[in-house]
Protein backbone atom coordinates (compact mmCIF):
# COMPACT_ATOMS: atom_id res chain seq x y z
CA UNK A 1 -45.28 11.06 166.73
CA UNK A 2 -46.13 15.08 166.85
CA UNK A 3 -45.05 15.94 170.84
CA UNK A 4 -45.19 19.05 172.06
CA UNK A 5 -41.77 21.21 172.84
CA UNK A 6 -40.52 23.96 174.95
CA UNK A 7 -37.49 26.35 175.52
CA UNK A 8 -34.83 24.82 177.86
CA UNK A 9 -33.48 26.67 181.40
CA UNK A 10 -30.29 27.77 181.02
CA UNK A 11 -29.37 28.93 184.00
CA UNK A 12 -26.65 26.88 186.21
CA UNK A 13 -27.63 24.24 188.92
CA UNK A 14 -26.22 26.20 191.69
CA UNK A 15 -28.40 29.25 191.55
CA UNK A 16 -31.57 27.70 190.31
CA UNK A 17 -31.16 25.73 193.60
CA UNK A 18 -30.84 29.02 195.34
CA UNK A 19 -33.38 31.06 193.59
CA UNK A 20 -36.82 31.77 195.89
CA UNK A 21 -38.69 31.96 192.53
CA UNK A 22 -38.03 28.09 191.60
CA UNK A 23 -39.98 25.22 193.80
CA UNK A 24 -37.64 23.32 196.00
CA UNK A 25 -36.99 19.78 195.57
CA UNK A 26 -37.31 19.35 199.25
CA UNK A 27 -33.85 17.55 199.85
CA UNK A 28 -30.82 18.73 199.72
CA UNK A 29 -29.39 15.22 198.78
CA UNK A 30 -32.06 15.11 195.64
CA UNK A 31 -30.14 14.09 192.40
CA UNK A 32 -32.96 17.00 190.47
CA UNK A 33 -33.95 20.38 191.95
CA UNK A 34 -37.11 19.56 190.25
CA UNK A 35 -38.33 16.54 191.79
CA UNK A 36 -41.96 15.72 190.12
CA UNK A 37 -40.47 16.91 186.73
CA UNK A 38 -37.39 14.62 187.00
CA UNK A 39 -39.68 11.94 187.81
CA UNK A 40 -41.35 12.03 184.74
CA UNK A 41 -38.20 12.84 182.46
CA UNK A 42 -36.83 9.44 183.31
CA UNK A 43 -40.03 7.25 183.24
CA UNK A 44 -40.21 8.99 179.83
CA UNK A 45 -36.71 7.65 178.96
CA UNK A 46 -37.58 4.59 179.93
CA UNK A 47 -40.41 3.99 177.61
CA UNK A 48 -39.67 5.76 174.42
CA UNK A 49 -42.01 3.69 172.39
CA UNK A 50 -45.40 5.23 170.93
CA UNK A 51 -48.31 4.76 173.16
CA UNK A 52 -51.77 3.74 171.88
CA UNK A 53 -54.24 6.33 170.74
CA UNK A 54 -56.47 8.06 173.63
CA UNK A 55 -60.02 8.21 173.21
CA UNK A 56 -61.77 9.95 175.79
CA UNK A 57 -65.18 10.80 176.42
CA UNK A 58 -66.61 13.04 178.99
CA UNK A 59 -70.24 12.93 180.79
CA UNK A 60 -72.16 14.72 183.44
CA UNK A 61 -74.81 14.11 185.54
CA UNK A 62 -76.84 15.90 188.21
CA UNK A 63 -79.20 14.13 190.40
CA UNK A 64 -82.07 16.97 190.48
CA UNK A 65 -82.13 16.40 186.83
CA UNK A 66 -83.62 13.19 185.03
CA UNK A 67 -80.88 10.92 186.95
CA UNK A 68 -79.12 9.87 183.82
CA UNK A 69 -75.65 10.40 182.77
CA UNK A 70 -75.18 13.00 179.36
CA UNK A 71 -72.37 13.19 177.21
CA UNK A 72 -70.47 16.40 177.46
CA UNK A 73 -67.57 16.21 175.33
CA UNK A 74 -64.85 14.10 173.76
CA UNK A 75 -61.05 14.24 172.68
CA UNK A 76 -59.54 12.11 169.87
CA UNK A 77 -56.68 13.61 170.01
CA UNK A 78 -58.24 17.13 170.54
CA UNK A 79 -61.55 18.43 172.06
CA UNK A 80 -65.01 18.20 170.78
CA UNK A 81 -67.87 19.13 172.69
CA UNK A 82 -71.95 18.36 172.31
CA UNK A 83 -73.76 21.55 171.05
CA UNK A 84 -77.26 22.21 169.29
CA UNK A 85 -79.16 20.64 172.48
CA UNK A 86 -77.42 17.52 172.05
CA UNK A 87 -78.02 17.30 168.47
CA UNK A 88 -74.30 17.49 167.26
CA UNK A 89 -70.17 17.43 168.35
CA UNK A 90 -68.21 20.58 167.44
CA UNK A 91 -65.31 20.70 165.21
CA UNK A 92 -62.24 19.61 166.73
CA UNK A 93 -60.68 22.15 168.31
CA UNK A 94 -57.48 22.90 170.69
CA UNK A 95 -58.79 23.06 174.78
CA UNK A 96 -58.47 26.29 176.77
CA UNK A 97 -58.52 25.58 180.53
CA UNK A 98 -59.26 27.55 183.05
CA UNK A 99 -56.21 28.01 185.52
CA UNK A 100 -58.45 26.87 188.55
CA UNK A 101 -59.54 23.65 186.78
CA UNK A 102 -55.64 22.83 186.49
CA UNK A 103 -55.05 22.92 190.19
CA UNK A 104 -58.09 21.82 191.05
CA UNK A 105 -57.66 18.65 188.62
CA UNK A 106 -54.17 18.42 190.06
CA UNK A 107 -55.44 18.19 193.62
CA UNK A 108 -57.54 15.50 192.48
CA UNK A 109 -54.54 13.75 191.03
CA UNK A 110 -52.42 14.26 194.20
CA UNK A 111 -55.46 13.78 197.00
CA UNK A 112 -58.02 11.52 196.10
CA UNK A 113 -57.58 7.82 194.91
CA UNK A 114 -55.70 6.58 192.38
CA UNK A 115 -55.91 2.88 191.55
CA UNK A 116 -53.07 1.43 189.48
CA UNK A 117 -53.70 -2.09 187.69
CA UNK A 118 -57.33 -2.75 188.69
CA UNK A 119 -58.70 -5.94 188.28
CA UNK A 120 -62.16 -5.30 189.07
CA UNK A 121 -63.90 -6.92 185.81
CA UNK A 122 -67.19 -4.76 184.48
CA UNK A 123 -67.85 -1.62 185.48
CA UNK A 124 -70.52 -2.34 188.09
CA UNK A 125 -67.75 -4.22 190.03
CA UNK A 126 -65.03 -1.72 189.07
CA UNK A 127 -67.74 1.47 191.12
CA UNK A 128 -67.78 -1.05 193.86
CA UNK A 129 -63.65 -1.12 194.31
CA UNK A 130 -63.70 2.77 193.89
CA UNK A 131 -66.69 3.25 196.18
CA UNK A 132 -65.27 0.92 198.93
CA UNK A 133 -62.06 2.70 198.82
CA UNK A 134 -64.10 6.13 199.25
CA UNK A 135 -65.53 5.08 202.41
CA UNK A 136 -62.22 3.61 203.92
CA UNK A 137 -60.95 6.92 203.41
CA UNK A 138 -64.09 8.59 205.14
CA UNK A 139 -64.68 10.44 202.13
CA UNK A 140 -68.11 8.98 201.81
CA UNK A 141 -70.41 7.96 204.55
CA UNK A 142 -71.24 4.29 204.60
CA UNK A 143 -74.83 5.03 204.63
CA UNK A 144 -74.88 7.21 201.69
CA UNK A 145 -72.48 4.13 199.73
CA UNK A 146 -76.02 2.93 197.89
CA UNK A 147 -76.81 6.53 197.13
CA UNK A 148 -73.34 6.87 195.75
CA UNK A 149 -73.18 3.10 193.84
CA UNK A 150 -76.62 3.89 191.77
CA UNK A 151 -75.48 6.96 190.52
CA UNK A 152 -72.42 5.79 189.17
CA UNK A 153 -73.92 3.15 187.53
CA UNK A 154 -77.42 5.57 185.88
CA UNK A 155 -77.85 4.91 182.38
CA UNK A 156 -75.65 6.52 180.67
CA UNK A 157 -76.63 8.66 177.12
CA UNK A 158 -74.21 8.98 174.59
CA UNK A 159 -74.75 11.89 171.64
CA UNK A 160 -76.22 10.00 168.36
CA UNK A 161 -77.48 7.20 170.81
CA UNK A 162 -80.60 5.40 173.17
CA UNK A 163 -79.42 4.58 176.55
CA UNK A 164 -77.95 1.11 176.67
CA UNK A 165 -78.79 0.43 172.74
CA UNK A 166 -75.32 -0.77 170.61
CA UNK A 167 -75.52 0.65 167.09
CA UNK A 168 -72.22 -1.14 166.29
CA UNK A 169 -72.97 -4.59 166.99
CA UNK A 170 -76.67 -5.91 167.65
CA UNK A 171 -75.48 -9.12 168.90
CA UNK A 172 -73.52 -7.85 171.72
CA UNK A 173 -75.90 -7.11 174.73
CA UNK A 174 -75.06 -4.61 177.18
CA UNK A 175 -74.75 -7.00 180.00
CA UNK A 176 -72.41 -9.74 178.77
CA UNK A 177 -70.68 -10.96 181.15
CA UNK A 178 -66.87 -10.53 181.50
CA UNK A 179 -64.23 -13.62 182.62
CA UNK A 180 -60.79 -14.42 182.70
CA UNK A 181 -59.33 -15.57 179.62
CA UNK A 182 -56.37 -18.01 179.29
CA UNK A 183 -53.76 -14.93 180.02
CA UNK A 184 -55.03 -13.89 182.45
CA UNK A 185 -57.20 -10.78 180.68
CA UNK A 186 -60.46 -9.99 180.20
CA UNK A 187 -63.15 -11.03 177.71
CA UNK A 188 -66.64 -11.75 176.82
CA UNK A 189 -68.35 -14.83 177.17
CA UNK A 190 -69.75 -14.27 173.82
CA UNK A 191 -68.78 -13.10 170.96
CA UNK A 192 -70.50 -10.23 168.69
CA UNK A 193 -70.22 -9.32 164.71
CA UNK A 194 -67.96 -6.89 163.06
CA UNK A 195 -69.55 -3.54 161.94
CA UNK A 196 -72.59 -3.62 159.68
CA UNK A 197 -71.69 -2.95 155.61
CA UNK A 198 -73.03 0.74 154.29
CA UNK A 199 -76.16 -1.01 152.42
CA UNK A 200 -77.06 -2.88 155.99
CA UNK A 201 -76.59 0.56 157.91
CA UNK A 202 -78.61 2.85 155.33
CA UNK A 203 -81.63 0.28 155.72
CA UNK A 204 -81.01 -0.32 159.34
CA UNK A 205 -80.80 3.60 160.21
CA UNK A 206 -84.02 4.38 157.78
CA UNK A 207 -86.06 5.11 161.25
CA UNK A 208 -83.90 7.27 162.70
CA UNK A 209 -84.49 11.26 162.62
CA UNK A 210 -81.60 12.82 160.14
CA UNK A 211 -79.11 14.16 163.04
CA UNK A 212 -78.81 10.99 165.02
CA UNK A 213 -78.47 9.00 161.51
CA UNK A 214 -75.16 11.51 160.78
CA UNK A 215 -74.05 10.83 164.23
CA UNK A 216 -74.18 7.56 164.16
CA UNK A 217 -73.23 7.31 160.52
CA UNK A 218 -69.77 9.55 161.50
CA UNK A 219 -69.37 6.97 164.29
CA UNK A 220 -68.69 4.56 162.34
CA UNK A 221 -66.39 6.10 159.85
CA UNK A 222 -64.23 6.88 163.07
CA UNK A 223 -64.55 3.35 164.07
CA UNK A 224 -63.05 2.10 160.61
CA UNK A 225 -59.80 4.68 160.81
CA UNK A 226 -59.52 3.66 164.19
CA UNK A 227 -56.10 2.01 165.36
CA UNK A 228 -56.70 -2.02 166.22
CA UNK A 229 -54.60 -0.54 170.02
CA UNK A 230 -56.53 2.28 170.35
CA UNK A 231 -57.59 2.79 174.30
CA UNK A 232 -60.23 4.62 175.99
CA UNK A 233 -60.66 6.79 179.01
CA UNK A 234 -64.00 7.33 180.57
CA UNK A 235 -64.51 10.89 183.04
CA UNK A 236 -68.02 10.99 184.77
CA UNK A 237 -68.33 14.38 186.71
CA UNK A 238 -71.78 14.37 188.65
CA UNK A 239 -73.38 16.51 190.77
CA UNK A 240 -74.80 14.51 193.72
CA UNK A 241 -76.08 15.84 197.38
CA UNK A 242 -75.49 12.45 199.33
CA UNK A 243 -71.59 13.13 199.60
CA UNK A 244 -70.66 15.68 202.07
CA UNK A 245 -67.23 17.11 200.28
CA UNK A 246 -65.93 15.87 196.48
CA UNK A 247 -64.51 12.66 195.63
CA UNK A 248 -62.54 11.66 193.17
CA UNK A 249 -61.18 8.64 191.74
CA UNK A 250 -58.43 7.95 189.15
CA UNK A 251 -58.58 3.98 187.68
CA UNK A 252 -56.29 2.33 185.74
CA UNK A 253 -57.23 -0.88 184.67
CA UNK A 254 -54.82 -4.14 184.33
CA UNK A 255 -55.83 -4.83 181.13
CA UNK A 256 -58.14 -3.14 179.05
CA UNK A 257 -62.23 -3.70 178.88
CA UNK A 258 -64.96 -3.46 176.31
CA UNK A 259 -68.13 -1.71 178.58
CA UNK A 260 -69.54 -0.49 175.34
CA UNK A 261 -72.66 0.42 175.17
CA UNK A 262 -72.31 1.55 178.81
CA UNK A 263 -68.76 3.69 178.06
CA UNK A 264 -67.89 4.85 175.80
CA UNK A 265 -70.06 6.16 172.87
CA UNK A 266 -67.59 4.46 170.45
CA UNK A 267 -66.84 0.55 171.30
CA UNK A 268 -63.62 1.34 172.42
CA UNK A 269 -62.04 -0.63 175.04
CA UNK A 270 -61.03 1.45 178.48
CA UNK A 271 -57.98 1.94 179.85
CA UNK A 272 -58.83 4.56 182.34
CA UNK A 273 -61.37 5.84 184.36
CA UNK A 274 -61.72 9.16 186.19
CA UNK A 275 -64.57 10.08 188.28
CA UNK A 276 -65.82 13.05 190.03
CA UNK A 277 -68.47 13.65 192.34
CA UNK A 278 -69.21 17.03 194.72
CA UNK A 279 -72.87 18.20 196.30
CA UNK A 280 -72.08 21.88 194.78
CA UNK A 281 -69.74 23.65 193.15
CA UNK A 282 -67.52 26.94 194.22
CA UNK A 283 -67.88 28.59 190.85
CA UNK A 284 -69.85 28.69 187.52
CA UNK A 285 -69.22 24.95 185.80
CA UNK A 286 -66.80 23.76 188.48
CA UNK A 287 -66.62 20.11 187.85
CA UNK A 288 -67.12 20.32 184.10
CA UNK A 289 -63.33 22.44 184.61
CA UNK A 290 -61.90 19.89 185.84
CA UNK A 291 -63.23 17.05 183.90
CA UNK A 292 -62.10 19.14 180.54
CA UNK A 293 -58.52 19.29 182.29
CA UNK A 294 -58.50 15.29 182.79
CA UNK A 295 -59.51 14.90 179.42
CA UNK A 296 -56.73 16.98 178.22
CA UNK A 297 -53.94 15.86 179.86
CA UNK A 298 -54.97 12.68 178.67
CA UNK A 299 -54.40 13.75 175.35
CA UNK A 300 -50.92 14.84 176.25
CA UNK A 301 -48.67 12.52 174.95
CA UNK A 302 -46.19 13.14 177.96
CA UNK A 303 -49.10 12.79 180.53
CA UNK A 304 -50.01 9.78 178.89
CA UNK A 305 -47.20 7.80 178.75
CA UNK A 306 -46.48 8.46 182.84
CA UNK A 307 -50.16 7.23 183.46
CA UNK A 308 -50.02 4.18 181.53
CA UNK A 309 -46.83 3.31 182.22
CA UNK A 310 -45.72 4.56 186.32
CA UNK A 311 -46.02 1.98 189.54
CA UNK A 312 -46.38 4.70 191.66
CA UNK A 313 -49.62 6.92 192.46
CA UNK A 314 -47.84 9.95 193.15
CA UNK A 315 -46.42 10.25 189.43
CA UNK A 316 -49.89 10.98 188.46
CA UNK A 317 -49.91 14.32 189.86
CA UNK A 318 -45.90 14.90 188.62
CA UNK A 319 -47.41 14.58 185.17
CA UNK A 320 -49.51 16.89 186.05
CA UNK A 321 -47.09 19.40 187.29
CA UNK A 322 -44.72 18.81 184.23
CA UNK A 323 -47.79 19.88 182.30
CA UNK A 324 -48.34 22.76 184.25
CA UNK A 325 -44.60 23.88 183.35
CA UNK A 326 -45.53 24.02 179.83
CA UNK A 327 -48.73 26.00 180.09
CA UNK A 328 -48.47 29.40 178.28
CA UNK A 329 -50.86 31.48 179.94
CA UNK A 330 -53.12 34.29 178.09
CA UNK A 331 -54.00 37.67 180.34
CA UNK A 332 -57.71 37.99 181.11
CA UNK A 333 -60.00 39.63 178.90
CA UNK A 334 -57.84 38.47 175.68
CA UNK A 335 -60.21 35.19 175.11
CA UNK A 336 -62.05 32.87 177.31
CA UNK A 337 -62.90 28.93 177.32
CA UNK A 338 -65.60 29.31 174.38
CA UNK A 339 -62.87 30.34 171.85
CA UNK A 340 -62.41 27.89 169.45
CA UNK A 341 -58.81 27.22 168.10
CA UNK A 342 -58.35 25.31 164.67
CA UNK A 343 -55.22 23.19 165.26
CA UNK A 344 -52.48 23.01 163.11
CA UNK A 345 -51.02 19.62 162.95
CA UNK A 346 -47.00 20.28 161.84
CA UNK A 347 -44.47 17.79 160.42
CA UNK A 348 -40.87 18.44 158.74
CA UNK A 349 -38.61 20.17 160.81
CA UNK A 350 -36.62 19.57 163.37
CA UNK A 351 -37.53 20.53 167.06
CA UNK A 352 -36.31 19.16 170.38
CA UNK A 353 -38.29 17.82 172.88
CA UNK A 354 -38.02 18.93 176.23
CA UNK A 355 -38.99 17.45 179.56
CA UNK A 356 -37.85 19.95 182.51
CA UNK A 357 -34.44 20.62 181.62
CA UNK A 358 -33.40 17.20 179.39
CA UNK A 359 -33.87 16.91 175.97
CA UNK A 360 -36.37 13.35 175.62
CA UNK A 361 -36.30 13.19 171.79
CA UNK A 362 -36.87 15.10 168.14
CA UNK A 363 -39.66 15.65 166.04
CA UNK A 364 -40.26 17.00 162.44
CA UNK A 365 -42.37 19.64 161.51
CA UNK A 366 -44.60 21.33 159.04
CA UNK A 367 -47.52 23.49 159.79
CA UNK A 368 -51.07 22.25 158.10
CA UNK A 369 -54.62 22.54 158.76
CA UNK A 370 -56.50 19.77 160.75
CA UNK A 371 -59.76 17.69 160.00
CA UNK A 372 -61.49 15.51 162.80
CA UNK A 373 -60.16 13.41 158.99
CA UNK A 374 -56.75 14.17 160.22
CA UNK A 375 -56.85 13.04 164.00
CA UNK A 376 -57.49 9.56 163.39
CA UNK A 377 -54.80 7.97 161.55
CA UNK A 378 -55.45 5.31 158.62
């Protein structure tokens, strides 16, 4: 697994501790001086094994608009966002964030609700546990709740895609009910297919203008590289006058669920859910900031691991600050969020791994150029 590294502190315990330019752990008693980053190095150490691979998809919504949820971007592994008016994904490409949507996406991390091993089943019943919580907290007014409930649950339109139509399986409705299985999971009570063979999509597809046939044809060639463990994340950012301040919500679910066709655009099942929702915004493309931040510390392997893995809430947000650590920042005027980076995925030599100041593990190297072929793995 290709983690990302940086260049250890060597500077002694004793004046770190004393130095006004480094955060204080806020004990003198603490066995770290940096408490959210030692927090992570040893949850780290305690789960060195490889974590499934994060698919995440992004949408938006505003409710002056048609009151339907739009695709805005997605991350296997790196970004891609919807272009052409919602004709096509970009290449893959390395994010650029925006310092603000860093600690604004932290702040959501650290003040709003986080909910650890949900066992809501179905997403309907998953926006009423998040909802609920929102108005115990006084964040949202119990008489804008319905306001706030049918929103959340808008059709949502995926890129290469009719709302609520499954191009993967045409047996599996969009409302089939979830249960308990024998473990104590979740499942269907039915049953669908396996993906269509290329004959059965070329006839099936034959009706379908020539962009959303490539769409839905490079779907499905992602679906077939696609790890059997794979896991998916689900951000909705909206736009929504009922609420009085933003909201935000951070799920983890118990065990994983299939909501496709609702989420994602790929039948994926979700791991995670993160959900935003503010009547304006304090600067151009606010919330989509922040939702482009979620999305890519989610595809931070570090990140990752602390949100699938921690009991406790407030290790969110010290993922979030470890991240923050690592950020290499580029002055103004140099490039902005539109550049587009190529990555370079590298393999062969030997780097160490670094989380705060203790070495996690060691990777091998060598530079080469990356395909949206590349990012998911045979």
């Amino acid at each position: 697994m290709i983690m990302r590294h940086s260049i250890a502190n060597s500077r002694a315990t004793f004046f770190i501790r004393t130095d006004p330019i480094y955060p204080s752990a806020g004990s003198a008693y603490t066995s770290h001086y940096l408490g959210p980053v030692e927090n992570v190095r040893r949850l780290v150490l305690l789960h060195p094994d490889d974590d499934p691979l994060m698919f995440t998809e992004m949408m938006t919504y505003e409710s002056e608009d048609d009151g339907i949820w739009k695709q805005n971007a997605r991350w296997i592994k790196y970004e891609q966002i919807v272009e052409g008016s919602f004709t096509r994904f970009s290449k893959p490409h390395i994010s650029l964030l925006h310092m603000h949507g860093l600690l604004q996406a932290r702040n959501c991390l650290k003040k709003g609700v986080i909910l650890l091993d949900e066992e809501a089943l179905g997403f309907d019943n998953i926006v009423n546990v998040v909802v609920k919580e929102w108005v115990k907290r006084g964040s949202v007014r119990p008489i804008a709740t319905n306001a706030v409930r049918d929103a959340l649950t808008a059709p949502k339109q995926h890129l290469g895609a009719v709302p609520g139509e499954n191009y993967f399986d045409k047996k599996t409705e969009q409302r089939v009910p979830l249960v308990r299985d024998e473990d104590g999971g979740a499942k269907y009570v039915e049953n669908g297919g396996t993906i269509k063979e290329e004959d059965e999509e070329d006839r099936e597809l034959k009706h379908c203008p020539q962009p959303l046939r490539d769409i839905i044809k490079g779907n499905r060639r992602i679906m077939k590289r696609m790890p059997a463990d794979a896991e998916g994340t689900a951000i909705l950012i909206g736009r929504l006058v009922q609420v009085d301040r933003p909201v935000s919500a951070f799920v983890r679910l118990r065990v994983t669920q299939k909501l496709y066709p609702t989420l994602p655009d790929l039948p994926i099942p979700i791991r995670f859910l993160f959900i935003l929702l503010s009547p304006k915004e304090n600067y151009d493309n606010e919330r989509i900031s922040i939702g482009r931040t979620i999305g890519t510390l989610l595809s931070d392997e570090i990140f990752r691991k602390v949100a699938l893995h921690t009991l406790e809430p407030y290790t969110i947000a010290d993922a979030t600050d470890e991240f923050i650590s690592q950020i290499v920042a580029v002055p103004p005027g140099i490039c902005s969020t539109q550049t587009r980076w190529e990555p370079r995925e590298t393999e062969t030599k030997v780097v160490f791994v670094f989380v705060g100041q203790s070495i996690v593990c060691c990777v091998f190297l060598i530079e080469k150029r990356t395909t949206l072929e590349d990012v998911v793995p045979l």
